[in-house]
Protein backbone atom coordinates (compact mmCIF):
# COMPACT_ATOMS: atom_id res chain seq x y z
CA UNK A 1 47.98 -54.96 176.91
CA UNK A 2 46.69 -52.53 174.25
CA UNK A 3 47.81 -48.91 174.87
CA UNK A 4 44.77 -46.83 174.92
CA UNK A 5 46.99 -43.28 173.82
CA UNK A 6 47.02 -44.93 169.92
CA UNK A 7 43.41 -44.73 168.08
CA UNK A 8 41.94 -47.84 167.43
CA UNK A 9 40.12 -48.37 163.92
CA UNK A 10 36.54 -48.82 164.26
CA UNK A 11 34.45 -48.55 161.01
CA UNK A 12 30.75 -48.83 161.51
CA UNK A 13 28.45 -49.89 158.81
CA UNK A 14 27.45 -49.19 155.64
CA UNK A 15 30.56 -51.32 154.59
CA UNK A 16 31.13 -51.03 150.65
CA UNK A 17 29.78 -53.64 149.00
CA UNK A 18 32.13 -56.27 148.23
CA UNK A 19 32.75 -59.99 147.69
CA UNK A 20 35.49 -62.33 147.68
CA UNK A 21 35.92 -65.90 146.68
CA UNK A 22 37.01 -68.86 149.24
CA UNK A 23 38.87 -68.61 151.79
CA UNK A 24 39.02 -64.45 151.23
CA UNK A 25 41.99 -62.79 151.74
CA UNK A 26 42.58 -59.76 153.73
CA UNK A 27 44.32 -57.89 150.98
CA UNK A 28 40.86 -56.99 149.34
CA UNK A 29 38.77 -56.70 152.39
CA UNK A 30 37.50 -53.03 152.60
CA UNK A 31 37.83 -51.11 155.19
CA UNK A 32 41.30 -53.21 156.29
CA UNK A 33 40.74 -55.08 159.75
CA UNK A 34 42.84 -53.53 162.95
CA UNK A 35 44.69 -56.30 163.96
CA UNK A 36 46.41 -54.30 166.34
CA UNK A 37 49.42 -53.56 164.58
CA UNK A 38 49.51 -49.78 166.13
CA UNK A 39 47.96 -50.13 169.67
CA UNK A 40 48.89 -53.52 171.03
CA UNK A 41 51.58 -52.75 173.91
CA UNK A 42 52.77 -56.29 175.23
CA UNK A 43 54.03 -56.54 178.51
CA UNK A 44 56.18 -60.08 178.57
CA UNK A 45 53.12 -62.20 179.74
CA UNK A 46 53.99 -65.25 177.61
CA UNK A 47 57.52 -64.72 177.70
CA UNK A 48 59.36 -67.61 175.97
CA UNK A 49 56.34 -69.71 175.17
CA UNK A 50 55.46 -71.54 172.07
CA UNK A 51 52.07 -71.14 170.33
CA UNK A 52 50.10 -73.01 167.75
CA UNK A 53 47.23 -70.54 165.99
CA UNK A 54 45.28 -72.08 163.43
CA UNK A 55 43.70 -69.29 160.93
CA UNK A 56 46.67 -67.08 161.96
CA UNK A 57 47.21 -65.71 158.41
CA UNK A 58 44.47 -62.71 158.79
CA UNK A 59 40.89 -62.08 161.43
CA UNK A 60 40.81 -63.01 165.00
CA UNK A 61 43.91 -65.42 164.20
CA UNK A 62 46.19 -62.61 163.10
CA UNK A 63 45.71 -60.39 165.82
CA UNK A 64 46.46 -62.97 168.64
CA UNK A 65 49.31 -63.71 166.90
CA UNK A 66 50.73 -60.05 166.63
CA UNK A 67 49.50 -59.82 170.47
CA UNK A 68 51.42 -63.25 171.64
CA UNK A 69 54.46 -62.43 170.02
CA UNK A 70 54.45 -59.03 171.68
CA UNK A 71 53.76 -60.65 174.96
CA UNK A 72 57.17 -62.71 174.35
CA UNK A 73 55.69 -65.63 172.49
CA UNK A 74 57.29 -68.00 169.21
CA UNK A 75 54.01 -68.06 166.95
CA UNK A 76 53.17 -71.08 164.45
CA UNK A 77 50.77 -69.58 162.01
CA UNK A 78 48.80 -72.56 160.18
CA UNK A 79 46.75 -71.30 157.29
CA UNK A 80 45.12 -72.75 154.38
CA UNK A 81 46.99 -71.31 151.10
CA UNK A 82 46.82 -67.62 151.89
CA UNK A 83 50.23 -67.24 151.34
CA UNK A 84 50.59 -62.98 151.19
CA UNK A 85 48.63 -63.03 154.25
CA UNK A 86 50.45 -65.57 156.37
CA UNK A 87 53.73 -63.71 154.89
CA UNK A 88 52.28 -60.52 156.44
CA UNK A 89 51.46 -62.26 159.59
CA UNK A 90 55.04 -63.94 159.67
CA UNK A 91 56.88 -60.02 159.05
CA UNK A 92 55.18 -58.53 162.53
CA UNK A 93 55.65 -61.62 164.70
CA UNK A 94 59.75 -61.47 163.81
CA UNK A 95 59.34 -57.49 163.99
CA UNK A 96 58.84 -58.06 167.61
CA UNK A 97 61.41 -60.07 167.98
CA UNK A 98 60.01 -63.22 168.48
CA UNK A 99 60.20 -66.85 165.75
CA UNK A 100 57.79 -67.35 163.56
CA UNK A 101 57.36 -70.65 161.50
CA UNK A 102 54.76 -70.74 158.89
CA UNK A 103 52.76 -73.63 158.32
CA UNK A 104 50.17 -74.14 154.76
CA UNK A 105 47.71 -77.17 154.19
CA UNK A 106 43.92 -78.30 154.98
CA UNK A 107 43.37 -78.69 158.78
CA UNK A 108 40.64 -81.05 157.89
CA UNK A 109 43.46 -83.62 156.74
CA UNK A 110 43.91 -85.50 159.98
CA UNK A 111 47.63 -86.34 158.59
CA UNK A 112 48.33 -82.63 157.94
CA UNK A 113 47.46 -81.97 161.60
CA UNK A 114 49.75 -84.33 162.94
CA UNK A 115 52.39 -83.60 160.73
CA UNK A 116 52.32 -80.01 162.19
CA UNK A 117 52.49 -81.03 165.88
CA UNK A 118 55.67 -82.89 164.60
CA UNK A 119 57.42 -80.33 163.17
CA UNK A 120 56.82 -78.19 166.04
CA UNK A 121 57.65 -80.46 168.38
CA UNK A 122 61.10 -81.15 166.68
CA UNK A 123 61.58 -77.54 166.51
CA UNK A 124 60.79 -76.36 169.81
CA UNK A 125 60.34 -79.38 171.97
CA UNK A 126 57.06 -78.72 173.38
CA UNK A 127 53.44 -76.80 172.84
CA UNK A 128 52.58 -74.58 175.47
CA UNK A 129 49.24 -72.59 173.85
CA UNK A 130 47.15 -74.09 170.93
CA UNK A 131 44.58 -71.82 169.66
CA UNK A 132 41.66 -73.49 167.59
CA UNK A 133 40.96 -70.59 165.48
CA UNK A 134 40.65 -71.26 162.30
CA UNK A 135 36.51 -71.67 160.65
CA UNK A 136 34.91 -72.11 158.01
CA UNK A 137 31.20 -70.80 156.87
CA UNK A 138 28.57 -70.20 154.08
CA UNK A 139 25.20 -69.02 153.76
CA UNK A 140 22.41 -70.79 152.68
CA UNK A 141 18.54 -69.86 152.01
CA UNK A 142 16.92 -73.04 152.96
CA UNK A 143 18.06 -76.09 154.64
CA UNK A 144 17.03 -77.88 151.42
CA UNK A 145 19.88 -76.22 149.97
CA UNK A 146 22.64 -77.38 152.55
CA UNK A 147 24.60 -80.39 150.71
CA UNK A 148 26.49 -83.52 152.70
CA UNK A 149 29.55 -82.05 151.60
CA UNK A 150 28.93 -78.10 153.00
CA UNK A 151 28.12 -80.08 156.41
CA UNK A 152 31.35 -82.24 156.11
CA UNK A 153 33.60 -79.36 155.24
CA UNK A 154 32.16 -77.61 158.17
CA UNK A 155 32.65 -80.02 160.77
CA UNK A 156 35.68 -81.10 159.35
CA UNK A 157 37.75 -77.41 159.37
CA UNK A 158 35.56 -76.19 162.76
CA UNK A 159 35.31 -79.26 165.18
CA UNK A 160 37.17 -82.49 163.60
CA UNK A 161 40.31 -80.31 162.98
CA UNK A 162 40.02 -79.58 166.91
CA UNK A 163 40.25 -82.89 167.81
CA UNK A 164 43.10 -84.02 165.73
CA UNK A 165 45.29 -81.17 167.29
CA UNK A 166 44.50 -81.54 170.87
CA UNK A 167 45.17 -85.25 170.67
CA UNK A 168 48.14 -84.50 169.29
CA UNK A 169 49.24 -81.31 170.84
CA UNK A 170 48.29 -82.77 174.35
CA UNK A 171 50.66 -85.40 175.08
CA UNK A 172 53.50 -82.46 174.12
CA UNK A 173 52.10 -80.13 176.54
CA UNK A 174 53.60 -79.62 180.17
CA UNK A 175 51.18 -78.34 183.28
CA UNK A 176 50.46 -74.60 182.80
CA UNK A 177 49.52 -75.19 179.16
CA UNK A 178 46.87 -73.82 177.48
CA UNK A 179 44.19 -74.62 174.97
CA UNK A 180 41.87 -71.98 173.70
CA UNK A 181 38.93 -72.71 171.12
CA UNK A 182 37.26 -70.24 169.23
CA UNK A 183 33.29 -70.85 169.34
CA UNK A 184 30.84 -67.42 168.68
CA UNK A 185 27.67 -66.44 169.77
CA UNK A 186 26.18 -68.48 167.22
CA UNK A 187 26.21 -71.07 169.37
CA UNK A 188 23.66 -69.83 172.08
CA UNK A 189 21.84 -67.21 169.28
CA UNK A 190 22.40 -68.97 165.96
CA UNK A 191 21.44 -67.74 162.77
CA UNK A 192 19.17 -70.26 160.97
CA UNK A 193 21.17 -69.28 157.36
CA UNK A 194 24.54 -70.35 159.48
CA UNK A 195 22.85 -73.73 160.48
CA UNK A 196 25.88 -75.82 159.54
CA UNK A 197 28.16 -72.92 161.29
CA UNK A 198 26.33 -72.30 164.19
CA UNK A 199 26.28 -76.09 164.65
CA UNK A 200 29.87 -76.83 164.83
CA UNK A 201 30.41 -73.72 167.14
CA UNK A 202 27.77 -75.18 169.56
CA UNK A 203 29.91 -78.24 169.55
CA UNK A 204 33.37 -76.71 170.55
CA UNK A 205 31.34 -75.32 173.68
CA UNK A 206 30.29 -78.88 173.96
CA UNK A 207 34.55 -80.37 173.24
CA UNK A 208 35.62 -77.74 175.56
CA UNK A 209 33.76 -77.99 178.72
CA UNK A 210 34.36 -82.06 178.53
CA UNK A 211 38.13 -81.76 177.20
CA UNK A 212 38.97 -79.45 180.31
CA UNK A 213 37.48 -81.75 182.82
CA UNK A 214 40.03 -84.65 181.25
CA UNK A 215 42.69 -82.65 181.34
CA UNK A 216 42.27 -80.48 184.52
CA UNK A 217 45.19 -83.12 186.34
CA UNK A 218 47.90 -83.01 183.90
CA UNK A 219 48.22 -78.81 184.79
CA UNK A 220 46.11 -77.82 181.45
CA UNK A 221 43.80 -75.51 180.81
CA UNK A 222 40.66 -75.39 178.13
CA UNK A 223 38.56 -72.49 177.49
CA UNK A 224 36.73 -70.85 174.63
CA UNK A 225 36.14 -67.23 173.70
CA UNK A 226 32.78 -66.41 171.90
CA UNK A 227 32.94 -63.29 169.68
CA UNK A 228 30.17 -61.90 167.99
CA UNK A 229 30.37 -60.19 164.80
CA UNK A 230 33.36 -59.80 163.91
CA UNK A 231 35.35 -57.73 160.66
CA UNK A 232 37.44 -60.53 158.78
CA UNK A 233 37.50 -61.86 155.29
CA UNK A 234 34.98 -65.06 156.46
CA UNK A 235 32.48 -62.54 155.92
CA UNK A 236 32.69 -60.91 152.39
CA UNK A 237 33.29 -64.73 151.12
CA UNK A 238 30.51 -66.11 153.13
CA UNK A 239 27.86 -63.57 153.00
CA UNK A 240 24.99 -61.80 150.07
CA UNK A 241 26.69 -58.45 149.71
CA UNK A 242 23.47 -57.00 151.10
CA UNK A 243 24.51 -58.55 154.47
CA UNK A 244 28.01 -57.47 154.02
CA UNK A 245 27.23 -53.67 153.98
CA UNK A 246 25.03 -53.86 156.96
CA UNK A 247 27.32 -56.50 158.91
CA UNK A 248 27.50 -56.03 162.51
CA UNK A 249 24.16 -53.53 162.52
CA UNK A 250 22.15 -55.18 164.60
CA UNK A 251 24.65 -55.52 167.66
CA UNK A 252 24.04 -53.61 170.48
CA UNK A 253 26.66 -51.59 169.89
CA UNK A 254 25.62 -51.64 166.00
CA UNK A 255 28.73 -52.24 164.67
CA UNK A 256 31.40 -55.68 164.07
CA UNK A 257 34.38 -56.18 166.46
CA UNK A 258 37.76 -55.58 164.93
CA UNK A 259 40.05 -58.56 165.47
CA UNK A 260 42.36 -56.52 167.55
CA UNK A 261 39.44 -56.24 170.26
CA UNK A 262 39.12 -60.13 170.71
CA UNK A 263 43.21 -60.14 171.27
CA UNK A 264 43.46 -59.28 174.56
CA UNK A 265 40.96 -62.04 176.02
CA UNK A 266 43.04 -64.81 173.92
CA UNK A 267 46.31 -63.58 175.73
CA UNK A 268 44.92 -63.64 179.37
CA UNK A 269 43.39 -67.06 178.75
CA UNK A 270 46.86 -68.02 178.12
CA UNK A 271 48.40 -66.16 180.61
CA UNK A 272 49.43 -67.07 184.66
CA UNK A 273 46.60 -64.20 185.23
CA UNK A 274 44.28 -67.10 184.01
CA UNK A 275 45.76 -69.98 186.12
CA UNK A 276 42.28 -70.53 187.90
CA UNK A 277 40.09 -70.38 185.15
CA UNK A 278 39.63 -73.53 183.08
CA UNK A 279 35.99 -74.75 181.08
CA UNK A 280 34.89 -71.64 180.33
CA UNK A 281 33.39 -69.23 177.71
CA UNK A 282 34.15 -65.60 177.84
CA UNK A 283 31.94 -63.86 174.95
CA UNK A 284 33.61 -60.58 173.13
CA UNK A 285 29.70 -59.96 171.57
CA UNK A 286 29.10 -56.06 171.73
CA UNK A 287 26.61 -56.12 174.24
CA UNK A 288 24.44 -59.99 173.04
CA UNK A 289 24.62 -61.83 176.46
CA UNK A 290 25.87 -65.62 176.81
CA UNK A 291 22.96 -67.15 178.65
């Protein structure tokens, strides 16, 4: 639960203009991201459970994980090869007193995803919350320009990367388990220069509303959560710098999300409070409705 008494960090655009290189880092991103490292209060929701976060190294993926180990939870963090990030992600899961075990390699290597479930499983004997997290995304002018191998790494790290974990994870998993995907609003509003993007987010609505209908009798739950712009390093790697400056403008509430605002929803999806609720979306958007 995030204690309201400590100041969140909420930079509005103009943004400076900036640009990073695959897979961005959060070490250059300017203004830093609020993962909620000063406002999120846990109160013992997940208490002893054991979580699987893909993209857990910085963006939406670092802040659940700060959030689930505060709420009582051992974190995996599975990154890419941003290893000062992960590290920094590792140092405030064990500041709250909780394991951390830090996992690098492609998620779009089927074999690296099952290798993972392994070692967790020999670690802690089960899986109870897999968060699908991590994304990748680039910009494009044209659909002209959009090569067989941007759409391949696209639906390989968003949606193929999904399935190889959940088959995996699955069988590990007892009733009361949890899997939570992470789709956007580009799904139901997409940006035509996100085509590829947009696409594979559309299709983890798709994976998640059939995946928790098959699993609804062995006691798990699937659900998605649907943010909208949100402040992370995907988007001075991804984006013109042009964009950049003005990212998040044209939201409602003119402004990006800061990871540590998308937190909250990922922890009562995974929570008993959420024991009813399976197939669904919830959308953090700043004000763009889910239709």
């Amino acid at each position: 639960m995030a204690d309201e008494t400590v100041t969140r960090q909420r930079p509005e655009p103009p943004f400076p203009e900036q640009e990073q290189e695959f897979p961005g880092v959060e070490q250059q991103l300017r203004p830093k991201a609020d993962h909620g490292e000063k406002s999120y209060r846990g109160m013992n929701r997940l208490k002893d459970k054991v979580a699987l976060i893909t993209g857990a190294d910085s963006g939406i993926g670092r802040a659940v994980a700060i959030a689930y180990a505060r709420e009582g939870a051992d974190v995996i963090i599975s990154y890419y090869n941003e290893e000062q990030d992960a590290r920094e992600t590792e140092r405030y899961v064990t500041e709250a007193g909780r394991k951390a075990v830090r996992i690098g390699g492609d998620i779009q290597d089927e074999n690296h995803c099952s290798r993972m479930v392994e070692q967790i499983v020999d670690e802690f004997g089960r899986i109870d919350i897999l968060v699908n997290n991590a994304a990748y995304q680039m910009t494009f002018d044209s659909i002209e320009e959009i090569s067989a191998e941007e759409i391949d790494r696209a639906f390989r790290t968003n949606v193929f990367a999904m399935f190889y974990l959940c088959r995996e994870a699955i069988p590990k998993m007892k009733p009361g388990s949890s899997i939570i995907n992470t789709t956007s609003i580009q799904a139901y509003d997409p940006t035509p220069t996100l085509l590829p993007y947009s696409s594979t987010k559309g299709a983890i609505v798709t994976f998640t509303k059939g995946l928790a209908k098959w699993v609804v009798k062995q006691g798990i739950r699937v659900n998605a959560v649907a943010p909208g712009p949100v402040w992370t390093p995907l988007i001075p790697y991804s984006m013109p710098q042009e964009k950049v400056t003005e990212f998040g403008k044209t939201a409602p509430m003119e402004r990006p999300a800061q990871p540590a605002e998308l937190a909250p929803v990922y922890v009562f999806l995974a929570s008993e409070d959420a024991a009813y609720i399976t197939g669904e979306v919830i959308g953090v958007t700043g004000g763009r409705l889910l239709p």
